[in-house]
Structures are given as C-alpha cells and as structure tokens.
PDB file of N, CA and C in Angstrom:
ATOM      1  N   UNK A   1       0.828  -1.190   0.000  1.00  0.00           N
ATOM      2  CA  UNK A   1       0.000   0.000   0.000  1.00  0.00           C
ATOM      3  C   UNK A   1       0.863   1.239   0.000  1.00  0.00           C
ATOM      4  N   UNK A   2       0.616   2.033  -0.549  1.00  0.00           N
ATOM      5  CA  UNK A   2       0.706   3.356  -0.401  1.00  0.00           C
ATOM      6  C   UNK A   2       0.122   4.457  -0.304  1.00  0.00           C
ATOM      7  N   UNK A   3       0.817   5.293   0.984  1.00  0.00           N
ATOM      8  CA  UNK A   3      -0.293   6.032   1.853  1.00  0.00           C
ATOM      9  C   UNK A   3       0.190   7.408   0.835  1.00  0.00           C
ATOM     10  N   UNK A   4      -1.451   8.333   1.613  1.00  0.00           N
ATOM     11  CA  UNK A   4      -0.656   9.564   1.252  1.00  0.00           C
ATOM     12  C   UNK A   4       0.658  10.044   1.424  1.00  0.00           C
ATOM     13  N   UNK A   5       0.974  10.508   2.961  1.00  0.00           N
ATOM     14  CA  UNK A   5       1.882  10.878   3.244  1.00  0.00           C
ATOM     15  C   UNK A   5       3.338  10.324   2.842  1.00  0.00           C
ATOM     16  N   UNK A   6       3.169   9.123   2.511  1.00  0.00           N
ATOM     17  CA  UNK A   6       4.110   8.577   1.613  1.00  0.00           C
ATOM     18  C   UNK A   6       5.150   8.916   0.247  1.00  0.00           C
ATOM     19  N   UNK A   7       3.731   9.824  -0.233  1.00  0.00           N
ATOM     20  CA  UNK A   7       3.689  10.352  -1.654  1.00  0.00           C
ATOM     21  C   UNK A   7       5.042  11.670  -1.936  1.00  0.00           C
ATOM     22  N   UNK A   8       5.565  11.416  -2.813  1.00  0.00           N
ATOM     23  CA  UNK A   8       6.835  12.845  -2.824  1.00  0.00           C
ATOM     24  C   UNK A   8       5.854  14.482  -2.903  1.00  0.00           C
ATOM     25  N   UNK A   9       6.144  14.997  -2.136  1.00  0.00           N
ATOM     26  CA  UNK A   9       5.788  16.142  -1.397  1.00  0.00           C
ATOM     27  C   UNK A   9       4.637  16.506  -0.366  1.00  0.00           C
ATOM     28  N   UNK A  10       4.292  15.285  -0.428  1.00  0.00           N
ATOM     29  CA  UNK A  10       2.981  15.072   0.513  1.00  0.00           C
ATOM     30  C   UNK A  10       3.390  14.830   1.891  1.00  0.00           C
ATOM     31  N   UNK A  11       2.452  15.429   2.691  1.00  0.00           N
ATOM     32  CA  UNK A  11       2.969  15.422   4.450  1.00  0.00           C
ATOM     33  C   UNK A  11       1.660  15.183   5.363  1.00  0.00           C
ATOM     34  N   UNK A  12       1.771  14.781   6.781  1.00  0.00           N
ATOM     35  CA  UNK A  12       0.461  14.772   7.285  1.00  0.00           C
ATOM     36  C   UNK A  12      -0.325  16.179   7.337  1.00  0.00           C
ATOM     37  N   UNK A  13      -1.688  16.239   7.142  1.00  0.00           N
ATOM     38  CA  UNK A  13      -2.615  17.204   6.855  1.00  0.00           C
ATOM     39  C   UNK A  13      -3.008  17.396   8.618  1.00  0.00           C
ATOM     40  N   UNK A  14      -2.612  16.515   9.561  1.00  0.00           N
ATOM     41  CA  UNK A  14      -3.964  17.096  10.528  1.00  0.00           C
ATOM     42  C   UNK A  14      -2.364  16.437  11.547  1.00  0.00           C
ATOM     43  N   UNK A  15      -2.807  15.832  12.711  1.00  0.00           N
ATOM     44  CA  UNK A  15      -2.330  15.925  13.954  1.00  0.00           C
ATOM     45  C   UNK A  15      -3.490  14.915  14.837  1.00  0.00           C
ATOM     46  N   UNK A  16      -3.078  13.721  15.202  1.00  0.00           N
ATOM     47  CA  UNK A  16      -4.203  12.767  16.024  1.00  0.00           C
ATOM     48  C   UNK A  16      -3.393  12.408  17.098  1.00  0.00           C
ATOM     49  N   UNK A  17      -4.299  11.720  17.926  1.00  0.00           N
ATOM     50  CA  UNK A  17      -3.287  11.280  19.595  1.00  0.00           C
ATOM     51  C   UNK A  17      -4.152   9.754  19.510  1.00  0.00           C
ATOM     52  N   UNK A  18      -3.263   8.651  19.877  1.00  0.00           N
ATOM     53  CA  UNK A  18      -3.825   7.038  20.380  1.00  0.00           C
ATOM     54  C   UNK A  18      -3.742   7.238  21.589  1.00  0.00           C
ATOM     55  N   UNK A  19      -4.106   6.207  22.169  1.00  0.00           N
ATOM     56  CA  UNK A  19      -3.656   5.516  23.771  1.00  0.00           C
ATOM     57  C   UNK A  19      -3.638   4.125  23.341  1.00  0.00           C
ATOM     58  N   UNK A  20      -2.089   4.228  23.951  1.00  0.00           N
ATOM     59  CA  UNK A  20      -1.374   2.914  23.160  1.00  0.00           C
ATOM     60  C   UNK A  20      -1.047   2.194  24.785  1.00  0.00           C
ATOM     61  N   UNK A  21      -0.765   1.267  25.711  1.00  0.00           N
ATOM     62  CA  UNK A  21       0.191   0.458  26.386  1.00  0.00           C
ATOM     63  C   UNK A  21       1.493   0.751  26.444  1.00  0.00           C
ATOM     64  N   UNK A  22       2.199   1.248  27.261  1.00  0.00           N
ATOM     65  CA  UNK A  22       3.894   1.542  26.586  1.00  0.00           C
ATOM     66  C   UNK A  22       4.014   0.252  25.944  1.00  0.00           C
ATOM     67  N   UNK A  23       3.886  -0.999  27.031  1.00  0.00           N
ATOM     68  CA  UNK A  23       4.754  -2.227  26.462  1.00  0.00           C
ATOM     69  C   UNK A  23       4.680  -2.419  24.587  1.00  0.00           C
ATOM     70  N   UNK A  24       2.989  -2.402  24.817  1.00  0.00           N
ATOM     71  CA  UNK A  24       2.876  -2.870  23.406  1.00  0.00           C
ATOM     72  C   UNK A  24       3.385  -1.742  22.330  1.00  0.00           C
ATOM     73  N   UNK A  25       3.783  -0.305  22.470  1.00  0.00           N
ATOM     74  CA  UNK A  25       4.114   1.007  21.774  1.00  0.00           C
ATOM     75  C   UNK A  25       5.750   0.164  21.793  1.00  0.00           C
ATOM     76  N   UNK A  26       6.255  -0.050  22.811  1.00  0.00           N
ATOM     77  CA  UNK A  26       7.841  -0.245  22.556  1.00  0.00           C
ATOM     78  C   UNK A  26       7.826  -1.469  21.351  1.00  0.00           C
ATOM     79  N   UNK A  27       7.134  -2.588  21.791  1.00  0.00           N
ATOM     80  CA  UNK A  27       7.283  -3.571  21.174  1.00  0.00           C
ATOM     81  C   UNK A  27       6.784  -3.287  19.591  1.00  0.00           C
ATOM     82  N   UNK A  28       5.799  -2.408  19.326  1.00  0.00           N
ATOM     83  CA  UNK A  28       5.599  -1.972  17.733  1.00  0.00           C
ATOM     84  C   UNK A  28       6.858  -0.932  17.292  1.00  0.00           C
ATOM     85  N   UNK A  29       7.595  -0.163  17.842  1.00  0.00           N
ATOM     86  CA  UNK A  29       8.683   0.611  18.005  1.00  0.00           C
ATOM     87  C   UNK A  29       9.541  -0.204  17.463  1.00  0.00           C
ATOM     88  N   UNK A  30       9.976  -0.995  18.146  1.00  0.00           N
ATOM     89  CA  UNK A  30      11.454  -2.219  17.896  1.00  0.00           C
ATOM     90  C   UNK A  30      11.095  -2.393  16.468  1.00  0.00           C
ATOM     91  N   UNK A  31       9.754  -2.924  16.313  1.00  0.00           N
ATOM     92  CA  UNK A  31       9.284  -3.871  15.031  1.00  0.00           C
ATOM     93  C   UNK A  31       9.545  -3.236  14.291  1.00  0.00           C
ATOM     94  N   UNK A  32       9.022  -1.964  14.063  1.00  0.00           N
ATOM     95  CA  UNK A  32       9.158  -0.898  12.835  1.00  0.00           C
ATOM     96  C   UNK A  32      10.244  -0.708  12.791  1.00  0.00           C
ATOM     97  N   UNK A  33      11.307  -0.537  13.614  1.00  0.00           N
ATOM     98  CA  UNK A  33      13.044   0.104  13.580  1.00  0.00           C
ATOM     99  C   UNK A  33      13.364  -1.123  12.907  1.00  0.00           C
ATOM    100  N   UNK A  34      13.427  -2.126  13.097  1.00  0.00           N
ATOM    101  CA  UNK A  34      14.139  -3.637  12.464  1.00  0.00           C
ATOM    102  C   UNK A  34      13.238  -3.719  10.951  1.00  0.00           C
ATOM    103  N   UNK A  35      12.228  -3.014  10.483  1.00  0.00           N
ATOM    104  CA  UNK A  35      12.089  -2.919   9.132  1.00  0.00           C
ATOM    105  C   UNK A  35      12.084  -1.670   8.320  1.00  0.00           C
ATOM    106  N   UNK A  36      13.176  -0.540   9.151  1.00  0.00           N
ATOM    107  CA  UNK A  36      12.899   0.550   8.464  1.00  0.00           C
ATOM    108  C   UNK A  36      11.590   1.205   8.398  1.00  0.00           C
ATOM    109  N   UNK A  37      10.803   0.865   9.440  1.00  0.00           N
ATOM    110  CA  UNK A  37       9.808   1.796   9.120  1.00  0.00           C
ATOM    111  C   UNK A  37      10.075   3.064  10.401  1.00  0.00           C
ATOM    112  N   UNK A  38       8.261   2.975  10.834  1.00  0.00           N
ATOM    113  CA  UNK A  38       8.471   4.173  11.766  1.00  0.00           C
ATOM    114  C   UNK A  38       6.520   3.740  12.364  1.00  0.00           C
ATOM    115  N   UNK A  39       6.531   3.739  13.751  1.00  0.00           N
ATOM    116  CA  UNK A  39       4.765   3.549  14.135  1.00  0.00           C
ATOM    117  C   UNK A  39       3.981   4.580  12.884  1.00  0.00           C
ATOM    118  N   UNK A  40       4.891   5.903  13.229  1.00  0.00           N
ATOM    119  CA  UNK A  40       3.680   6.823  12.329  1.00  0.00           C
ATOM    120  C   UNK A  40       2.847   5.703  10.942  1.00  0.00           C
ATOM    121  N   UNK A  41       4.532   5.436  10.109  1.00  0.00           N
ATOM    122  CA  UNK A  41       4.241   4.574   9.056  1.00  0.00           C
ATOM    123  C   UNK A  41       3.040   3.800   8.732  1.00  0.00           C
ATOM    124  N   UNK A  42       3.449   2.807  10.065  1.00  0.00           N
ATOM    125  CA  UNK A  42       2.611   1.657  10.387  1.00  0.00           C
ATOM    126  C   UNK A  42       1.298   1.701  10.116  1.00  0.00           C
ATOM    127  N   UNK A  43       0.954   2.948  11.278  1.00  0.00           N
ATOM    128  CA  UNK A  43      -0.428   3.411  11.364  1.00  0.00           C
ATOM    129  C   UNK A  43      -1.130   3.889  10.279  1.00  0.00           C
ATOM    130  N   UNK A  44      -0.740   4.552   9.467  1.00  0.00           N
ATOM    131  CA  UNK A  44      -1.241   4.945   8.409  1.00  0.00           C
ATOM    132  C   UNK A  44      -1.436   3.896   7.324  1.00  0.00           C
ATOM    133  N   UNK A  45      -0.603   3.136   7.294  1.00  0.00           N
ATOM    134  CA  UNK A  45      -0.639   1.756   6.065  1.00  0.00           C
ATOM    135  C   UNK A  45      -1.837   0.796   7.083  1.00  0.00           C
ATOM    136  N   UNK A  46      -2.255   0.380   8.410  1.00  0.00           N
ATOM    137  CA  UNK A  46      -3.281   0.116   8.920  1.00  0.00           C
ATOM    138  C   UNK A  46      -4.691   0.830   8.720  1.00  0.00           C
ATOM    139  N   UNK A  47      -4.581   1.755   9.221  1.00  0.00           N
ATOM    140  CA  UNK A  47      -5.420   2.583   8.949  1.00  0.00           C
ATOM    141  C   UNK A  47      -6.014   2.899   7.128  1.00  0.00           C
ATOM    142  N   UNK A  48      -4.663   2.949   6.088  1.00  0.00           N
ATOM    143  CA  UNK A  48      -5.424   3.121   5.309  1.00  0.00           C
ATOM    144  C   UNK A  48      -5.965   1.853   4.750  1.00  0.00           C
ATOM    145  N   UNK A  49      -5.612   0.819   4.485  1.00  0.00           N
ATOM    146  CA  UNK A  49      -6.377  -0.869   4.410  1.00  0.00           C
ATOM    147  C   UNK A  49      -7.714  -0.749   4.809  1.00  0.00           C
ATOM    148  N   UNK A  50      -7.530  -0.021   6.330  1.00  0.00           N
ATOM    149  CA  UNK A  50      -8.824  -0.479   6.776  1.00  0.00           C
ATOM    150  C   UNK A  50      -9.694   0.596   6.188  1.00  0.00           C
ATOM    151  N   UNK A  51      -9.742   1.533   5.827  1.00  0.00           N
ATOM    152  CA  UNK A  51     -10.739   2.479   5.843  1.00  0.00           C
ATOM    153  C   UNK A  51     -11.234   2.574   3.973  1.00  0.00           C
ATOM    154  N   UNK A  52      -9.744   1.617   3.056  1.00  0.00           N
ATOM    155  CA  UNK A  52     -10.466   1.002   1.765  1.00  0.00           C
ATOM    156  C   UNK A  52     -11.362  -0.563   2.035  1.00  0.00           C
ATOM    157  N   UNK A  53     -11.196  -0.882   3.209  1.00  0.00           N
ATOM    158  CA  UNK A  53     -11.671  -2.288   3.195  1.00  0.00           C
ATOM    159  C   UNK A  53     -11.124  -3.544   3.072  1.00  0.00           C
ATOM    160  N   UNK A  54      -9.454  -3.216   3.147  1.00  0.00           N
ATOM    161  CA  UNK A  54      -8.684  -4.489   2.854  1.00  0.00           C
ATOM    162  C   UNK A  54      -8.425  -4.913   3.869  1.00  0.00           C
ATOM    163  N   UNK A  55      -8.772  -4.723   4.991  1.00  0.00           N
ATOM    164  CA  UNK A  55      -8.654  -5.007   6.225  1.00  0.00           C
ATOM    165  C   UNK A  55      -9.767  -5.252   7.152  1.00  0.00           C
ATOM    166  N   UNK A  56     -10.134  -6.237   7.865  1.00  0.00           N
ATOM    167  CA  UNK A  56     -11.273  -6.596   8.816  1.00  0.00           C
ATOM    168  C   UNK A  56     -11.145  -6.885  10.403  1.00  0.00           C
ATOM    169  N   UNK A  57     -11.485  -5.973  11.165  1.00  0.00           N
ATOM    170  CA  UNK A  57     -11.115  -6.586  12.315  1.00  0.00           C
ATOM    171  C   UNK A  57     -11.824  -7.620  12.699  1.00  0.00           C
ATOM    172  N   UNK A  58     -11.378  -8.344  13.737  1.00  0.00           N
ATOM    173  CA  UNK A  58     -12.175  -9.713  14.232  1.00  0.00           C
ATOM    174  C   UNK A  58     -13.337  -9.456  15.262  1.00  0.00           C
ATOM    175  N   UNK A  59     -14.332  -9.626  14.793  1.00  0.00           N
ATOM    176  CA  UNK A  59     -15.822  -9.634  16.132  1.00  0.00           C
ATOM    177  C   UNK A  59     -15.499 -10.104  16.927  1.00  0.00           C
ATOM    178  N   UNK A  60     -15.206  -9.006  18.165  1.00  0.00           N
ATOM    179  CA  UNK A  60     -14.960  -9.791  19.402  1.00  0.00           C
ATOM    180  C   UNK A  60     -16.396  -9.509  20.338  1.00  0.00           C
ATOM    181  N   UNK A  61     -16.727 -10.349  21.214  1.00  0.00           N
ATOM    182  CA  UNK A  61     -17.791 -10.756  21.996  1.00  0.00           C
ATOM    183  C   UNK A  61     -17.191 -10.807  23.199  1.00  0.00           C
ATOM    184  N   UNK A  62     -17.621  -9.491  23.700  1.00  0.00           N
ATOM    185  CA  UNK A  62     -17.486  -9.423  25.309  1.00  0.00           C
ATOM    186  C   UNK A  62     -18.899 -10.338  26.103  1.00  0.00           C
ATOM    187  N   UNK A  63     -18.630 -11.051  26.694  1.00  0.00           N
ATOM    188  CA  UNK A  63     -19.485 -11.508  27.980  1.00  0.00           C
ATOM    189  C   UNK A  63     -19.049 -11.198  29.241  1.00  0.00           C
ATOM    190  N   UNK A  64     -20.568 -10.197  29.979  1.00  0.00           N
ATOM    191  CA  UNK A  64     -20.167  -9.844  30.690  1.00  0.00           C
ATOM    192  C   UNK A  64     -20.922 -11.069  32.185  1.00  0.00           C
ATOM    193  N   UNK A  65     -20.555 -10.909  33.271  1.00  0.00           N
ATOM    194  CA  UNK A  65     -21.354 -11.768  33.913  1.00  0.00           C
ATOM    195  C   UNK A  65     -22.251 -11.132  34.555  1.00  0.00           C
TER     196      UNK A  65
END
C-alpha cells in the first residue's frame, strides 16, 4: 500500500493522539526500527487498508457476567 503521506511532497494534513500500552508502543517501536519503518508509518498503512476495506477486524464478543 501506499499512503498519502508517503507520496513525494505530501505530508500529514492534521495531527491525532492514540492511547497505546507503553509495552505494546515499545514492542511496535522495535518492530518498525528492524524494518525501516516508523509507528507513524505503520499506522497509516493500517489505517489506510482499513478504511479502503482491505482489512477486517475480528468480532470480538465481550461476555459480561
């Protein structure tokens, strides 16, 4: 995929905040550094899949008691 911001002269348009886990932020951190990427990256190549549809999250079913 290729995102916008990806694109030669193209940059992010806006500014968003997650709430991430440190653990799990370090552990996507490492991942992306050992493939040259970057989270920003990540997120955006997630994000854009999902928002063409190439991507599905899994129905999860909370039961509560």
């Amino acid at each position: 995929m290729s995102s916008p911001a990806t694109k030669a002269g193209a940059g992010p348009k806006g500014s968003h905040s997650v709430r991430v886990h440190d653990e799990l932020w370090a552990a996507a951190s490492r991942r992306a550094r050992s493939e040259a990427n970057t989270i920003n990256g990540v997120i955006e190549e997630i994000l854009e899949g999902y928002a063409k549809g190439l991507i599905n999250m899994p129905k999860i079913i909370k039961k509560y008691k």
